[in-house]
C-alpha atoms as a PDB file:
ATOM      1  CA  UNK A   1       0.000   0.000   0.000  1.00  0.00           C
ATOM      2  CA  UNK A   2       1.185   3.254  -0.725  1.00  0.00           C
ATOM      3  CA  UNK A   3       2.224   5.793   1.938  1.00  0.00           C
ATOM      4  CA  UNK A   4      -0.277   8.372   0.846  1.00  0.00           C
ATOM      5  CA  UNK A   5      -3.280   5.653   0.584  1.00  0.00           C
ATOM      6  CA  UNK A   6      -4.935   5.901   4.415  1.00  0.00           C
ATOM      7  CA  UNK A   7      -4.776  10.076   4.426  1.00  0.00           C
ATOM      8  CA  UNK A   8      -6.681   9.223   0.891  1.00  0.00           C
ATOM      9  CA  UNK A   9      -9.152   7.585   1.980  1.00  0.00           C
ATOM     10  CA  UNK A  10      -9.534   9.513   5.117  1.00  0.00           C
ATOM     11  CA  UNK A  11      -9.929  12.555   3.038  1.00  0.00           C
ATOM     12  CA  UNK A  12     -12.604  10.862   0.540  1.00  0.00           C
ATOM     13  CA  UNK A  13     -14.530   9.838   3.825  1.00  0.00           C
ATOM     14  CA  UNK A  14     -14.800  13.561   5.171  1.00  0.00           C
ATOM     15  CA  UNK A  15     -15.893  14.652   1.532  1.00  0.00           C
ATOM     16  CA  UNK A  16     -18.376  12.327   1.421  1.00  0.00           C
ATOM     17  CA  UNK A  17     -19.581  14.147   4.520  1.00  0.00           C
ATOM     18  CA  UNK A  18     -19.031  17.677   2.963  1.00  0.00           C
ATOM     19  CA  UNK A  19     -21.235  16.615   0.220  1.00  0.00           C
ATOM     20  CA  UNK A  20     -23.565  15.373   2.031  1.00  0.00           C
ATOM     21  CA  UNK A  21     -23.966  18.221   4.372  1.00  0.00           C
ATOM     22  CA  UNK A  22     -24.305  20.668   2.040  1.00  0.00           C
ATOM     23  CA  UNK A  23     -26.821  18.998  -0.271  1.00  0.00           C
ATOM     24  CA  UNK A  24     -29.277  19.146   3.230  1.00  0.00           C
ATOM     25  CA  UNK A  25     -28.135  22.619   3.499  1.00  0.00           C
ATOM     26  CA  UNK A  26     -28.631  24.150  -0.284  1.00  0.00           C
ATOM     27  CA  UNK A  27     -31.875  25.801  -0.288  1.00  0.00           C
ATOM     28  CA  UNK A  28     -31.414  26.661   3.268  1.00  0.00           C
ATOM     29  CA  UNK A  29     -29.611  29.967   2.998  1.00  0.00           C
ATOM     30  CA  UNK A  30     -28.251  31.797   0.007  1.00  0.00           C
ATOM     31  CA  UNK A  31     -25.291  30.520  -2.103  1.00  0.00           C
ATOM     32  CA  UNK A  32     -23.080  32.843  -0.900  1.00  0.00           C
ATOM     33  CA  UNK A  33     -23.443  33.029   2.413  1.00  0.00           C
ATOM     34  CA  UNK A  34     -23.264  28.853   2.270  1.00  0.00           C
ATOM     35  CA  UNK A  35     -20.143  28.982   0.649  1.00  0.00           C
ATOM     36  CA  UNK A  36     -18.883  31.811   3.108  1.00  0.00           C
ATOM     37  CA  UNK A  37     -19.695  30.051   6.333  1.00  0.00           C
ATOM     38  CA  UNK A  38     -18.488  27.010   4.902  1.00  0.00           C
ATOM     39  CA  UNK A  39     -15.038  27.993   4.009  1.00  0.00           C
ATOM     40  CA  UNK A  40     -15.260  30.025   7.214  1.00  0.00           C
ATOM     41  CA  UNK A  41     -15.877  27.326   9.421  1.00  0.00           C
ATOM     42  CA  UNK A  42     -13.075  25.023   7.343  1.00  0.00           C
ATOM     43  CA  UNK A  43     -10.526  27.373   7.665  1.00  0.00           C
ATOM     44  CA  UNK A  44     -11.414  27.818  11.858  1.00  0.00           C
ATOM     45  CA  UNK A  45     -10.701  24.019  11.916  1.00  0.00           C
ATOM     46  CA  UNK A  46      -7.905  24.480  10.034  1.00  0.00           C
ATOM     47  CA  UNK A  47      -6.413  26.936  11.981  1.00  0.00           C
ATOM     48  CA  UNK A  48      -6.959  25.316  15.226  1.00  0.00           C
ATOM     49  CA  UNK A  49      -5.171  21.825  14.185  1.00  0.00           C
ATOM     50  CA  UNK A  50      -2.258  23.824  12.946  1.00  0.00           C
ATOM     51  CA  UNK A  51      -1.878  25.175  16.391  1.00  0.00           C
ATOM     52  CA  UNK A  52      -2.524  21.935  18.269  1.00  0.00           C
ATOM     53  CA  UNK A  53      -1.700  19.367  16.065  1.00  0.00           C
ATOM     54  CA  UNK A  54       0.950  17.532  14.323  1.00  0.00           C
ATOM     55  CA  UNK A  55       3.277  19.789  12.092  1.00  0.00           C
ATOM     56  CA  UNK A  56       4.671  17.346  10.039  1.00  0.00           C
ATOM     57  CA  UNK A  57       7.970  17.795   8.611  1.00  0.00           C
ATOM     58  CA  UNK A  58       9.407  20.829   7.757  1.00  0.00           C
ATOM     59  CA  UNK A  59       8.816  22.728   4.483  1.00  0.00           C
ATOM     60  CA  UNK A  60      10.384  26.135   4.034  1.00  0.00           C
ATOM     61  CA  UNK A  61       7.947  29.244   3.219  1.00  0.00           C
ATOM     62  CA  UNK A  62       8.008  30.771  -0.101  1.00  0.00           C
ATOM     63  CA  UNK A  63       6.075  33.701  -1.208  1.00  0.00           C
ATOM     64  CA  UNK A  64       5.180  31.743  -4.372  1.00  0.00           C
ATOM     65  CA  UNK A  65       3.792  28.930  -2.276  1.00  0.00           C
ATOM     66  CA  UNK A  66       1.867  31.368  -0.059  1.00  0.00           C
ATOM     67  CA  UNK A  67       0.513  33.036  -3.448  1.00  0.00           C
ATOM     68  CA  UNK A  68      -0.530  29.892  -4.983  1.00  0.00           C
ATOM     69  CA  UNK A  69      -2.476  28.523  -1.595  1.00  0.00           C
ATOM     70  CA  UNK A  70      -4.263  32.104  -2.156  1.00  0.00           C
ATOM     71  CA  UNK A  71      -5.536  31.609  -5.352  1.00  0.00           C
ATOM     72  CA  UNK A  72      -5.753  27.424  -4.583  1.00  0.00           C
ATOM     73  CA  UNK A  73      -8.420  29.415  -1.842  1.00  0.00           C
ATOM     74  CA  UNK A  74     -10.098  31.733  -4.387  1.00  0.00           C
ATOM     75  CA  UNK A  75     -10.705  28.212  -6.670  1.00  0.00           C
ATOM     76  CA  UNK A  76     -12.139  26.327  -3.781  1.00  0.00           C
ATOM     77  CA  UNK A  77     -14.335  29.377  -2.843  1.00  0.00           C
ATOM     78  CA  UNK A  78     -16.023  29.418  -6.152  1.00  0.00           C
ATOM     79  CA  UNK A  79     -16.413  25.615  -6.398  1.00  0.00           C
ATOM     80  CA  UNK A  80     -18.132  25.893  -3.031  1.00  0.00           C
ATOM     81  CA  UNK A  81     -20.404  28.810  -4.306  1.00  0.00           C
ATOM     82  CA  UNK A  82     -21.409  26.803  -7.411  1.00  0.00           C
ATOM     83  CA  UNK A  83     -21.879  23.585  -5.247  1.00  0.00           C
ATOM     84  CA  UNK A  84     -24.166  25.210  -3.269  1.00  0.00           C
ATOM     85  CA  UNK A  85     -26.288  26.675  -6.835  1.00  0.00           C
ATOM     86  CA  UNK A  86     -26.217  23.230  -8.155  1.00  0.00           C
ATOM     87  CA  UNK A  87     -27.211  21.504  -5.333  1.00  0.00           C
ATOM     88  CA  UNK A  88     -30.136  23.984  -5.061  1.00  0.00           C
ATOM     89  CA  UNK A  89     -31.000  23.765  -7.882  1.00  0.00           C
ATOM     90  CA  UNK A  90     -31.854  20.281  -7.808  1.00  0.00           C
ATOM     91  CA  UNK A  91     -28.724  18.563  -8.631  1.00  0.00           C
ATOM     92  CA  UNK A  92     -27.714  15.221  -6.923  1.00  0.00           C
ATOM     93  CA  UNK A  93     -25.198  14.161  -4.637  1.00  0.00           C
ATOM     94  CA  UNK A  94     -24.497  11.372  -7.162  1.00  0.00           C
ATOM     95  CA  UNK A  95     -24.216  13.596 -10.239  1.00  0.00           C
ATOM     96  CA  UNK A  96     -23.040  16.656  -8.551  1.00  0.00           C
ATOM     97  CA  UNK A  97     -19.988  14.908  -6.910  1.00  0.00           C
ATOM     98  CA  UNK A  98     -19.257  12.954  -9.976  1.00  0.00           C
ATOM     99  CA  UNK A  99     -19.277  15.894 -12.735  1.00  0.00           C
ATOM    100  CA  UNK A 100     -17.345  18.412  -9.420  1.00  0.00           C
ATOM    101  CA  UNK A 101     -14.984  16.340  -8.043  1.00  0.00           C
ATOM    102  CA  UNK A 102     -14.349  13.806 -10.628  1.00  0.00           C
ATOM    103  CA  UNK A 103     -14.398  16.064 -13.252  1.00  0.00           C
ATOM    104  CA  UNK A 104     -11.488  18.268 -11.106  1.00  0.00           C
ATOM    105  CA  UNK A 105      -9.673  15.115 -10.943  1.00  0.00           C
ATOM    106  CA  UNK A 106     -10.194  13.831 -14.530  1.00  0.00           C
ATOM    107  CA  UNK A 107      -9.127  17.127 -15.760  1.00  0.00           C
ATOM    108  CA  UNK A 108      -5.974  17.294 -13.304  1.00  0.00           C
ATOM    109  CA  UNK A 109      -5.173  13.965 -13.967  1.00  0.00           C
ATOM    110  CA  UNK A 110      -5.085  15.234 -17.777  1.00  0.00           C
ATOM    111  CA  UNK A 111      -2.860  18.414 -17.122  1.00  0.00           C
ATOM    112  CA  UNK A 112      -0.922  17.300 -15.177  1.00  0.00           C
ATOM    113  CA  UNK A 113       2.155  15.929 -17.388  1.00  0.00           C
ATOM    114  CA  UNK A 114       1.827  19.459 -18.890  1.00  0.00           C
ATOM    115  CA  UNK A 115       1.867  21.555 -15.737  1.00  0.00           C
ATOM    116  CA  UNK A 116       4.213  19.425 -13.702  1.00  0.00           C
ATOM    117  CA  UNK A 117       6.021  17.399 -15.689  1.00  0.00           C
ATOM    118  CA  UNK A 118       4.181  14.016 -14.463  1.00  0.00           C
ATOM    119  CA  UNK A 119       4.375  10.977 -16.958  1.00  0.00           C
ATOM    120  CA  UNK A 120       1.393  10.996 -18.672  1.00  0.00           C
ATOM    121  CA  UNK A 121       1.440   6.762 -18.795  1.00  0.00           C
ATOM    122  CA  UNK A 122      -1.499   4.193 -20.100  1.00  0.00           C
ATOM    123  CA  UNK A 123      -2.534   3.583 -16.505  1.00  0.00           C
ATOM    124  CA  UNK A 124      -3.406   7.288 -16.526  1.00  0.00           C
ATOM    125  CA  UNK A 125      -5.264   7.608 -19.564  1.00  0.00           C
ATOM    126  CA  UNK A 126      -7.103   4.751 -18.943  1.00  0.00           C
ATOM    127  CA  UNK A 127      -8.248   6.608 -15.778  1.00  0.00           C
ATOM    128  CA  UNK A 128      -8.655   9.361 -17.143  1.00  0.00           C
ATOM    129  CA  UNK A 129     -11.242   7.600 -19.763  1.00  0.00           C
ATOM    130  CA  UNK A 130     -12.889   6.360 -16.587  1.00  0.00           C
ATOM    131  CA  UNK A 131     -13.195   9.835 -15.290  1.00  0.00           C
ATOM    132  CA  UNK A 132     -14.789  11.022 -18.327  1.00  0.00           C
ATOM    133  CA  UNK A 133     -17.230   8.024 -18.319  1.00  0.00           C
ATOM    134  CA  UNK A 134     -17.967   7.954 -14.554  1.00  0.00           C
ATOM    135  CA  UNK A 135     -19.551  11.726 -15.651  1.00  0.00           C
ATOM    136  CA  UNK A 136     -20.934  10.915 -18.375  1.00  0.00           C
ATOM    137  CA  UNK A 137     -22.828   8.099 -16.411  1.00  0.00           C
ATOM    138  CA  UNK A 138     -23.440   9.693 -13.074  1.00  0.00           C
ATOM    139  CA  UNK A 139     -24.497  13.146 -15.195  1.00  0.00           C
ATOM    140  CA  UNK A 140     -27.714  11.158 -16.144  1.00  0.00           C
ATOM    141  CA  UNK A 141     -28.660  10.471 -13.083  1.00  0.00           C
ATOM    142  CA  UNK A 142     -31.822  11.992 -12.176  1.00  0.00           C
ATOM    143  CA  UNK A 143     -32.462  10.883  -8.806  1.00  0.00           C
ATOM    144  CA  UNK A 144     -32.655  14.404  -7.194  1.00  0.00           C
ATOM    145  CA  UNK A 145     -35.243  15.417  -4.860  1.00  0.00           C
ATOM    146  CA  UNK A 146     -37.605  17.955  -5.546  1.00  0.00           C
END
């Protein structure tokens, strides 16, 4: 198993939550102010296991990586606004989650080997195939609730 695997998983487990929780709370309060309290409350948690928790090891600080968490932030933020307009506006967890998050990863998974240099290898494309069809599958879904 790879090192990486368990924090994977972990972190598919708490967006399954995510998603969850915010399809039962679109429709409950404006898009905006969703998204705001959302990314309010995650970066509160955030900031609190930073001070009590675990560190890790040590990475040096750059401006560039502080400048590209920023605008990593500004992304997230308007994902989460969007979630919250799709969601309302009768999209599924199912087919929200697959064209959002597998879509991100689909088209990461793409870019990758451009951006960063990553060997784009058969493996790959073959997931990245599956991506595409996973949406394309899941997008049909019509098992929203009124």
């Amino acid at each position: 198993m790879q090192p990486w695997f368990v924090a994977a998983v972990g972190a598919a487990a708490f967006v399954a939550v995510h998603y969850s929780l915010l399809r039962a709370a679109s429709g409950r309060l404006p898009d905006t102010l969703g998204a705001l309290v959302l990314e309010g409350t995650a970066a509160l948690g955030i900031a609190a296991y930073y001070l009590v928790g675990p560190r890790g090891a040590f990475v040096t600080t750059t401006r560039l990586g502080l400048a590209l968490s920023a605008v990593s932030g500004l992304a997230i933020s308007g994902a989460s606004i969007l979630l919250f307009f799709a969601l309302r506006r009768g999209g599924s967890v199912a087919t929200t989650g697959a064209v959002v998050l597998g879509g991100g990863v689909t088209l990461s998974a793409a870019i990758a080997p451009f951006a960063f240099g990553e060997t784009f290898t058969v493996r790959r494309a073959v997931g990245v195939l599956l991506g595409v069809a996973a949406i394309a599958v899941l997008s049909q879904d019509g098992g929203a609730a009124p």
